[in-house]
PDB file of N, CA and C in Angstrom:
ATOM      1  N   UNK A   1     142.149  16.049 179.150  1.00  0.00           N
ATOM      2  CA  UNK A   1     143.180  16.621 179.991  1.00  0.00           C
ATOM      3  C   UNK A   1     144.328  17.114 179.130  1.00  0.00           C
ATOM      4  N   UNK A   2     144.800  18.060 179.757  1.00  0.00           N
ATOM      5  CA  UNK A   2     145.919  18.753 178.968  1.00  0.00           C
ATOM      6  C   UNK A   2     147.291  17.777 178.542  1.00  0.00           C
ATOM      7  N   UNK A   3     148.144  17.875 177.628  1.00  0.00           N
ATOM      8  CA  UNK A   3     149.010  17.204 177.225  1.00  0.00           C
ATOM      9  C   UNK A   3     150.433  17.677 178.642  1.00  0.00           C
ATOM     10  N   UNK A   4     150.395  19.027 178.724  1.00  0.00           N
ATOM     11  CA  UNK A   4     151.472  19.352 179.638  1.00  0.00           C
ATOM     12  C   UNK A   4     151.487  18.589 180.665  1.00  0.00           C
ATOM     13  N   UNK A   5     152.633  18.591 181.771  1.00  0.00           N
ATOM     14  CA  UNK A   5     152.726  17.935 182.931  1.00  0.00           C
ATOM     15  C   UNK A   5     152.125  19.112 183.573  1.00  0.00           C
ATOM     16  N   UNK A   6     151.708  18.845 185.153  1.00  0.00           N
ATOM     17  CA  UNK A   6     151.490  19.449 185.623  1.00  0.00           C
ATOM     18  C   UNK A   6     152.650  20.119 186.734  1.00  0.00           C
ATOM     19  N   UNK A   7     152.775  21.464 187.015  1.00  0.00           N
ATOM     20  CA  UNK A   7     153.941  21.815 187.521  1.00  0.00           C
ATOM     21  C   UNK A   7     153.935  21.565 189.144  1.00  0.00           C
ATOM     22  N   UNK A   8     155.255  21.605 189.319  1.00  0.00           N
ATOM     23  CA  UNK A   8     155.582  20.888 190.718  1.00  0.00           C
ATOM     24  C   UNK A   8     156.443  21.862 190.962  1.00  0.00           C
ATOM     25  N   UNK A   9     156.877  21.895 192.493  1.00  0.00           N
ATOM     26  CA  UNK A   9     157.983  22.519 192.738  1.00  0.00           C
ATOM     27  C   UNK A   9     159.503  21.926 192.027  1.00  0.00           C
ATOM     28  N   UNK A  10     159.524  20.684 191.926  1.00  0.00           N
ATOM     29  CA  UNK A  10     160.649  19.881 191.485  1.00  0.00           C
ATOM     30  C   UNK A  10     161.224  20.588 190.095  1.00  0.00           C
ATOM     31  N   UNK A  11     160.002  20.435 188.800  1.00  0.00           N
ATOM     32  CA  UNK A  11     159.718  20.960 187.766  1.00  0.00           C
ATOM     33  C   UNK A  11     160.421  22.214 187.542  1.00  0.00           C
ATOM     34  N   UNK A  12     159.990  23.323 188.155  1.00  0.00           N
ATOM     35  CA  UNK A  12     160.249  24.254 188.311  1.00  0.00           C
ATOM     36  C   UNK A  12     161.150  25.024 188.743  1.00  0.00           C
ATOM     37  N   UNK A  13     161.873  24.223 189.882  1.00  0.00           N
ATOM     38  CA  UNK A  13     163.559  24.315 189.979  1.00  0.00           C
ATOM     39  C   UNK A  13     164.129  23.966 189.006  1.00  0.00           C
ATOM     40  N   UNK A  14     163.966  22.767 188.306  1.00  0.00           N
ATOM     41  CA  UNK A  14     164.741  22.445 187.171  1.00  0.00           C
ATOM     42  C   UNK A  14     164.593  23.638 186.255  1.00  0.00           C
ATOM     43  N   UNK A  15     163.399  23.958 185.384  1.00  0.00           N
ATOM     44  CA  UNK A  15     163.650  24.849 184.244  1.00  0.00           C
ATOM     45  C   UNK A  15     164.075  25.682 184.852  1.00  0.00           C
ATOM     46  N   UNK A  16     164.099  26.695 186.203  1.00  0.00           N
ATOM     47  CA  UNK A  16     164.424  27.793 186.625  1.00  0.00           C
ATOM     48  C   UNK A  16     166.271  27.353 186.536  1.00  0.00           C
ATOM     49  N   UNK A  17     167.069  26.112 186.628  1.00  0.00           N
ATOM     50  CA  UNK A  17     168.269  25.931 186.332  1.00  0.00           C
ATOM     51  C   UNK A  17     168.521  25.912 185.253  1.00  0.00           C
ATOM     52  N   UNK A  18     167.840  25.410 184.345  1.00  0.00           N
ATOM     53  CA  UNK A  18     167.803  25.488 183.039  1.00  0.00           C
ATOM     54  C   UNK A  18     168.191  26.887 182.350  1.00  0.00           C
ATOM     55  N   UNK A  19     167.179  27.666 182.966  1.00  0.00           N
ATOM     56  CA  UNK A  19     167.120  29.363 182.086  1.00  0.00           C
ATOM     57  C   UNK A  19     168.783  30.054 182.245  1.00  0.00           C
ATOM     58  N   UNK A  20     169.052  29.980 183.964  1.00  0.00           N
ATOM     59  CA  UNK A  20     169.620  30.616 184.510  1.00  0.00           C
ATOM     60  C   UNK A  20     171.405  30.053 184.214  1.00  0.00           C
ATOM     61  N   UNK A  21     171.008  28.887 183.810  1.00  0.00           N
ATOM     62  CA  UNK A  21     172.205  28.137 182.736  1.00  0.00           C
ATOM     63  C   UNK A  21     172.716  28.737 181.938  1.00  0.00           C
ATOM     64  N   UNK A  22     171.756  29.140 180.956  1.00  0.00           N
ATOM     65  CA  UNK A  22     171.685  29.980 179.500  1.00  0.00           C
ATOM     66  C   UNK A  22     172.280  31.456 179.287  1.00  0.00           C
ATOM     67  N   UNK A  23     171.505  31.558 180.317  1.00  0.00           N
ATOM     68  CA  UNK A  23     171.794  33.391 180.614  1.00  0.00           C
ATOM     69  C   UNK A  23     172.917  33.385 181.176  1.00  0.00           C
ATOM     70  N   UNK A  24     173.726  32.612 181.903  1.00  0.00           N
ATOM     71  CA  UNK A  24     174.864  32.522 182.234  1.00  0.00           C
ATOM     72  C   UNK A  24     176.002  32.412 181.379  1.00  0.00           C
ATOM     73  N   UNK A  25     175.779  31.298 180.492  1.00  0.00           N
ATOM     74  CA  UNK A  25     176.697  30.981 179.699  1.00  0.00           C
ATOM     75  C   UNK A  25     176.791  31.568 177.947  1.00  0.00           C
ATOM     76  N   UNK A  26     175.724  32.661 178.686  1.00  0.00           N
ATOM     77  CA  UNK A  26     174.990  33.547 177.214  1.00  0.00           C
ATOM     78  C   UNK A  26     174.915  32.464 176.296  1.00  0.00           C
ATOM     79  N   UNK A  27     174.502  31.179 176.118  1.00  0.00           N
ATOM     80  CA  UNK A  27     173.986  30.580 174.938  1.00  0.00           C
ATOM     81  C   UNK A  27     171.970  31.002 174.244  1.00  0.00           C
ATOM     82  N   UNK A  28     171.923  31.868 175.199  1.00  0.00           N
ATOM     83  CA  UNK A  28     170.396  32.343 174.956  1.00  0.00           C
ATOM     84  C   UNK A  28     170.607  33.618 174.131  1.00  0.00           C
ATOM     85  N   UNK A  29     169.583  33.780 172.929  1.00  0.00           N
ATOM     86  CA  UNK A  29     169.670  34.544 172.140  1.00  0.00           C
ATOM     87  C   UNK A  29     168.702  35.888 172.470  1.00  0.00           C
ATOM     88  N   UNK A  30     169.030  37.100 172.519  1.00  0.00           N
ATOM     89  CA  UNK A  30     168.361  38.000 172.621  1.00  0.00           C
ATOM     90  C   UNK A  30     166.780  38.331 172.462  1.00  0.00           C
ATOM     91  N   UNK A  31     166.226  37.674 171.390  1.00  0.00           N
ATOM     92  CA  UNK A  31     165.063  37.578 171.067  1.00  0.00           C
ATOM     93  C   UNK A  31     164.297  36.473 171.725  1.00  0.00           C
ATOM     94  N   UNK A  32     165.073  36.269 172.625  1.00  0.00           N
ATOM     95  CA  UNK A  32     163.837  35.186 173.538  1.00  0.00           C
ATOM     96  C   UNK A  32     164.488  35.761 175.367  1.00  0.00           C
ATOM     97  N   UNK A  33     165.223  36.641 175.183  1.00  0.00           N
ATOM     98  CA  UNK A  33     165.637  36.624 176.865  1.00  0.00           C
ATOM     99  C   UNK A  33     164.455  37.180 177.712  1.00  0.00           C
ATOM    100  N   UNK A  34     163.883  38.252 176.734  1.00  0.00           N
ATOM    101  CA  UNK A  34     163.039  38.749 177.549  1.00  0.00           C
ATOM    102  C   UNK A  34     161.610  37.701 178.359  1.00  0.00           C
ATOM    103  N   UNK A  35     161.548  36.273 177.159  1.00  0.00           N
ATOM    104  CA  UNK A  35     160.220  35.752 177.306  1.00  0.00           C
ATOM    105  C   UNK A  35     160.827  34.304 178.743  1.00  0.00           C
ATOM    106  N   UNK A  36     162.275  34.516 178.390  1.00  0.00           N
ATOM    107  CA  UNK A  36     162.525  33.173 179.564  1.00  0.00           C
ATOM    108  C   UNK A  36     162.925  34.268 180.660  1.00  0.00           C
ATOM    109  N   UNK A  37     163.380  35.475 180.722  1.00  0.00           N
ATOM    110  CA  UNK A  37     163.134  36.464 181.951  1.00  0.00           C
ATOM    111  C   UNK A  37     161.748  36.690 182.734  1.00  0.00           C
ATOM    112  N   UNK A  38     160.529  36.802 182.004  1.00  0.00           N
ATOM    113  CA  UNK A  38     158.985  36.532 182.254  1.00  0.00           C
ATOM    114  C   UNK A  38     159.154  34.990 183.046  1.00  0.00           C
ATOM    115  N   UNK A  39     159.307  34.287 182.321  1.00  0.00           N
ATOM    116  CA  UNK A  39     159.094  32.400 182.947  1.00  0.00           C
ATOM    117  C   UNK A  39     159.587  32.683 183.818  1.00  0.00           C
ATOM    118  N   UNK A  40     161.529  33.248 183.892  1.00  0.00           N
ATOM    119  CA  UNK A  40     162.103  32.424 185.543  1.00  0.00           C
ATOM    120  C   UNK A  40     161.006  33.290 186.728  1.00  0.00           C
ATOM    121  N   UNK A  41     160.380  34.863 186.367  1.00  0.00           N
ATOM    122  CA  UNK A  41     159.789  35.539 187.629  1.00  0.00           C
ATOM    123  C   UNK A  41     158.770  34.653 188.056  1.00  0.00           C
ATOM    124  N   UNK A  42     157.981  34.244 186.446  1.00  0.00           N
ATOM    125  CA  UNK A  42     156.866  33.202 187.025  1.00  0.00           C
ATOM    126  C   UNK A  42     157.006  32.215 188.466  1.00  0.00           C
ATOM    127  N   UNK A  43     157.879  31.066 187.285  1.00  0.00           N
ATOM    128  CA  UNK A  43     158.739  29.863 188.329  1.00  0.00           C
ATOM    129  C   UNK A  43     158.943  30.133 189.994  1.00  0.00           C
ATOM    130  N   UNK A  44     159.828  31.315 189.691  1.00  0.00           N
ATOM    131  CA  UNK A  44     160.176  31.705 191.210  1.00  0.00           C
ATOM    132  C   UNK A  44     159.072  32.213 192.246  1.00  0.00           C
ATOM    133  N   UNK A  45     158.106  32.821 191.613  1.00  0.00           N
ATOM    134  CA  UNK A  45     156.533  33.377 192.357  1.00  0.00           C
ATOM    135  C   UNK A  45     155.845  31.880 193.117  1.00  0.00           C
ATOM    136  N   UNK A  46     155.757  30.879 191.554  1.00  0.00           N
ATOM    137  CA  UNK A  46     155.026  29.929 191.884  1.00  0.00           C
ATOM    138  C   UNK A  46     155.880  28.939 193.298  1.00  0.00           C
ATOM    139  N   UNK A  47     157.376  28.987 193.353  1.00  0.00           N
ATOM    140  CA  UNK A  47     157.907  28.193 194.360  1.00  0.00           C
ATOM    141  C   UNK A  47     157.784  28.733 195.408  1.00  0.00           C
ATOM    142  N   UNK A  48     158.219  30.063 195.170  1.00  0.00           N
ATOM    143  CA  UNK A  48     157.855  31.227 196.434  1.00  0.00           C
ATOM    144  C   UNK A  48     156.076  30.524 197.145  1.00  0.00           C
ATOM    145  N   UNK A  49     155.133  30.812 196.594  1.00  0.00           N
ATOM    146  CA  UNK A  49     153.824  30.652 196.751  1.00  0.00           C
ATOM    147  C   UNK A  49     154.281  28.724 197.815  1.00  0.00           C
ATOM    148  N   UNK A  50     154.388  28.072 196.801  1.00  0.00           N
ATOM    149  CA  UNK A  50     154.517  26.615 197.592  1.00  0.00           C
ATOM    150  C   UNK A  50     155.222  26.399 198.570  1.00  0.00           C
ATOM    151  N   UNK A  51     156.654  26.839 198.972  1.00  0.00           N
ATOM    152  CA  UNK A  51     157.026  26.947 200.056  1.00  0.00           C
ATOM    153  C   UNK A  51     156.199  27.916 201.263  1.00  0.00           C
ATOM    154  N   UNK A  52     155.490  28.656 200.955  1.00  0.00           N
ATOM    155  CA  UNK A  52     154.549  29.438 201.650  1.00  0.00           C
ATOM    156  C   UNK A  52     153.213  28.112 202.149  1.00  0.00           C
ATOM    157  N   UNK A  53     153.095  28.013 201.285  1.00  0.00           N
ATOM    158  CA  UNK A  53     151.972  27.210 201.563  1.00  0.00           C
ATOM    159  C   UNK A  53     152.430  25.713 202.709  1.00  0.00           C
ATOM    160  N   UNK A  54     153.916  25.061 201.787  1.00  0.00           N
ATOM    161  CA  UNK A  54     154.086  23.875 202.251  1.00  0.00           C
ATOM    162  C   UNK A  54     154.444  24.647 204.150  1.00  0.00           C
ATOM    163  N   UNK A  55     155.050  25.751 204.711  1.00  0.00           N
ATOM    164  CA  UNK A  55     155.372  26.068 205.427  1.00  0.00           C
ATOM    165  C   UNK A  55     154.136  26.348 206.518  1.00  0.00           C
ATOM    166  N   UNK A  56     153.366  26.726 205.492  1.00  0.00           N
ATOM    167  CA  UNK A  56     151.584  27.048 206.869  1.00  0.00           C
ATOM    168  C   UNK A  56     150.984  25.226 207.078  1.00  0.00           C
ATOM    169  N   UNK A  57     151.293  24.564 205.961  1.00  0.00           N
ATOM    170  CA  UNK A  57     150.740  23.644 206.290  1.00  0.00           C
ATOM    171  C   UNK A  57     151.583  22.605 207.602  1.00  0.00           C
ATOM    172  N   UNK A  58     152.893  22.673 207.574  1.00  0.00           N
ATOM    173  CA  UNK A  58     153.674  22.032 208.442  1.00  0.00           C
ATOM    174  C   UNK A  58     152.757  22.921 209.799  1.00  0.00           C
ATOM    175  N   UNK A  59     152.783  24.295 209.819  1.00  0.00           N
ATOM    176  CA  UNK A  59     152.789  24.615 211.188  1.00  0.00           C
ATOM    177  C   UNK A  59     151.636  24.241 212.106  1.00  0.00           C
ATOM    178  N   UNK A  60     150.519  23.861 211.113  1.00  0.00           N
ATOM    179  CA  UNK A  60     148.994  23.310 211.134  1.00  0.00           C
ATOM    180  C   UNK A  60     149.098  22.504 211.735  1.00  0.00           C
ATOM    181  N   UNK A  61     150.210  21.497 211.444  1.00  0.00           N
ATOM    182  CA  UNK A  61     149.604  19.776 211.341  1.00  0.00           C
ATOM    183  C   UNK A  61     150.724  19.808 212.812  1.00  0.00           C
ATOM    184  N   UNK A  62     151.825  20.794 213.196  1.00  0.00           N
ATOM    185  CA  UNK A  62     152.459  20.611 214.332  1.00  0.00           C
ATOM    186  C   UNK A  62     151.599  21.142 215.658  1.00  0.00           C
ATOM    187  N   UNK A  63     150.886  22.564 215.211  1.00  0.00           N
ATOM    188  CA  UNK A  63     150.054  22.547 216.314  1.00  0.00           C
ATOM    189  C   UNK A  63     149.196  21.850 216.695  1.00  0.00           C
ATOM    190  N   UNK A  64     148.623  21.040 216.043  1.00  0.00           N
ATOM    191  CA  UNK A  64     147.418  20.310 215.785  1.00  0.00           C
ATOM    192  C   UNK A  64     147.966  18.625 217.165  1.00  0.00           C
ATOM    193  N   UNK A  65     149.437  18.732 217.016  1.00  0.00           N
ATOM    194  CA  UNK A  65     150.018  17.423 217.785  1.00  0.00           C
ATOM    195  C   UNK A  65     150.104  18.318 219.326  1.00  0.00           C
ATOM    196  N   UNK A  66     150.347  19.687 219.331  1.00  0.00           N
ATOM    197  CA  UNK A  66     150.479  20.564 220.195  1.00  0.00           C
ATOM    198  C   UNK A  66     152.112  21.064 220.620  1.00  0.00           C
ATOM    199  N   UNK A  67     153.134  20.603 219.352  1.00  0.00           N
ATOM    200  CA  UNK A  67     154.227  21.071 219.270  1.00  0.00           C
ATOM    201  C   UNK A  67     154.120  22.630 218.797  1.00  0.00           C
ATOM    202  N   UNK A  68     155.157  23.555 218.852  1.00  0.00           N
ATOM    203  CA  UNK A  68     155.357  24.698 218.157  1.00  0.00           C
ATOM    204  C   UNK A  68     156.191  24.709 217.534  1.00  0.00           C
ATOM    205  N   UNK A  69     156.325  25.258 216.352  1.00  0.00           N
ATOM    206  CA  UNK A  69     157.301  24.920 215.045  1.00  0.00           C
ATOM    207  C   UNK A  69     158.413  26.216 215.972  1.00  0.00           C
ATOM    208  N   UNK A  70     159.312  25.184 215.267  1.00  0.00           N
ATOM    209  CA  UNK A  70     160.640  26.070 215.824  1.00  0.00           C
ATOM    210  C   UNK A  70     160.932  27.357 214.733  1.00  0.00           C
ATOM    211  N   UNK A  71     161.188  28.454 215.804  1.00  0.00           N
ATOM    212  CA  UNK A  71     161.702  29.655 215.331  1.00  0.00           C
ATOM    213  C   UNK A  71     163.117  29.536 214.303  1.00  0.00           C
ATOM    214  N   UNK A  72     162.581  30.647 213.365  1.00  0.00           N
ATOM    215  CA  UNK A  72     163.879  30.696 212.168  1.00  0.00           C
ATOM    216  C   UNK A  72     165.257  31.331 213.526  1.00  0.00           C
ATOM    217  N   UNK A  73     166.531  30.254 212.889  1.00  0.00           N
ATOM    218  CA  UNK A  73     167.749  30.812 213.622  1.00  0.00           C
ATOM    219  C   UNK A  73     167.827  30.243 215.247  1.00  0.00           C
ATOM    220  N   UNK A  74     166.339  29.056 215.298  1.00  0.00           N
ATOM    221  CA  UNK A  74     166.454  28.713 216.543  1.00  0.00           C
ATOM    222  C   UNK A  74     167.518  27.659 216.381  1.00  0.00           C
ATOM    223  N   UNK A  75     168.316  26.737 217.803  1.00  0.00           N
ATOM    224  CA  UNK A  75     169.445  25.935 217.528  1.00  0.00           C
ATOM    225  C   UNK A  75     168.163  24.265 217.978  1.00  0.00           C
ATOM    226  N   UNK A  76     168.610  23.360 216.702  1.00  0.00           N
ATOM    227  CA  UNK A  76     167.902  21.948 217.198  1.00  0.00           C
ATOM    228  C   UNK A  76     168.843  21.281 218.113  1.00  0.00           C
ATOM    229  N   UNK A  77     168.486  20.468 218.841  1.00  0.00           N
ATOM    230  CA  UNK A  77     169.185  19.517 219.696  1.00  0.00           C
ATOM    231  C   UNK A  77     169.513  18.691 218.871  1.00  0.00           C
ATOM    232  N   UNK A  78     170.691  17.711 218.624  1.00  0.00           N
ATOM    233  CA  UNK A  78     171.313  16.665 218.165  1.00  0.00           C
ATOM    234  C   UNK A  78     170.964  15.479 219.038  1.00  0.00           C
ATOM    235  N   UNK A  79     170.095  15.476 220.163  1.00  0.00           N
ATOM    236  CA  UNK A  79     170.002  14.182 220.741  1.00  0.00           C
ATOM    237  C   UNK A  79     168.360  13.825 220.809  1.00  0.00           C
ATOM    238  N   UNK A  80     168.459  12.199 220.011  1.00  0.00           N
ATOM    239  CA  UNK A  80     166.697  12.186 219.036  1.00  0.00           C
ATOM    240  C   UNK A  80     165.633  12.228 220.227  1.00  0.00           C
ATOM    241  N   UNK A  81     166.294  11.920 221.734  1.00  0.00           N
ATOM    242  CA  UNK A  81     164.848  12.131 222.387  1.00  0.00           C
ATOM    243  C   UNK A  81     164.960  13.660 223.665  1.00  0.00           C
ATOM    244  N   UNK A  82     165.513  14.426 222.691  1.00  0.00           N
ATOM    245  CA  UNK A  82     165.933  15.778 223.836  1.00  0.00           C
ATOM    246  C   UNK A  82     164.413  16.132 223.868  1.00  0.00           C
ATOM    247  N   UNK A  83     163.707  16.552 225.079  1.00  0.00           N
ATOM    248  CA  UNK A  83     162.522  17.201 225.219  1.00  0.00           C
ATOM    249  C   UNK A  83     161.135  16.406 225.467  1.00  0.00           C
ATOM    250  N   UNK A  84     161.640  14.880 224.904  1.00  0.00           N
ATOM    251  CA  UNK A  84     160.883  13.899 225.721  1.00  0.00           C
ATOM    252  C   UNK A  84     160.057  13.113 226.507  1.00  0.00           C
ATOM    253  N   UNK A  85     160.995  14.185 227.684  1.00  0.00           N
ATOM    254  CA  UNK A  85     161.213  13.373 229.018  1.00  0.00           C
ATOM    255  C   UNK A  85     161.118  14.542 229.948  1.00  0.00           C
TER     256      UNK A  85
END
C-alpha cells in the first residue's frame, strides 16, 4: 500500500488553506505557483465531486425513509417535533 494518506475531504480543505495562505501572503515563489495553482483546481474538483456525491447520497437514504430533502433557500422549523404530528 501506498505510503501517502489517503485524501479526504478534511485533507483537502486543509492544503487548499494552506496554498491559498501562500498566495496570499505571497510567501510562494514563482516557480512553483503555477504547480500549487494545478493542486488547489485539483482539491477543489475533488471536494466539489464529494459534496456532490455526499449530497445524492443524503437524498437516497431520505427518500428511502419517505421524507423529501428540503429545497435550497427553503426555511427549517426551530421546533424538534414540527411535522410530526
Amino acid at each position: 500500500m501506498s505510503e501517502k494518506k489517503k485524501l479526504t475531504y478534511a485533507r483537502a480543505m486543509e492544503e487548499l488553506e494552506e496554498i491559498i495562505n501562500k498566495i496570499e501572503t505571497e510567501s510562494i515563489v514563482v516557480d512553483v505557483l503555477t504547480e500549487k495553482v494545478k493542486r488547489a483546481t485539483y482539491l477543489i474538483k475533488f471536494c466539489q465531486g464529494n459534496l456532490r456525491s455526499t449530497e445524492r447520497e443524503v437524498k437516497k437514504a431520505l427518500s428511502e425513509i419517505g421524507e423529501k430533502p428540503e429545497e435550497e433557500g427553503s426555511e427549517v422549523s426551530e421546533e424538534p417535533d414540527a411535522g410530526l404530528f
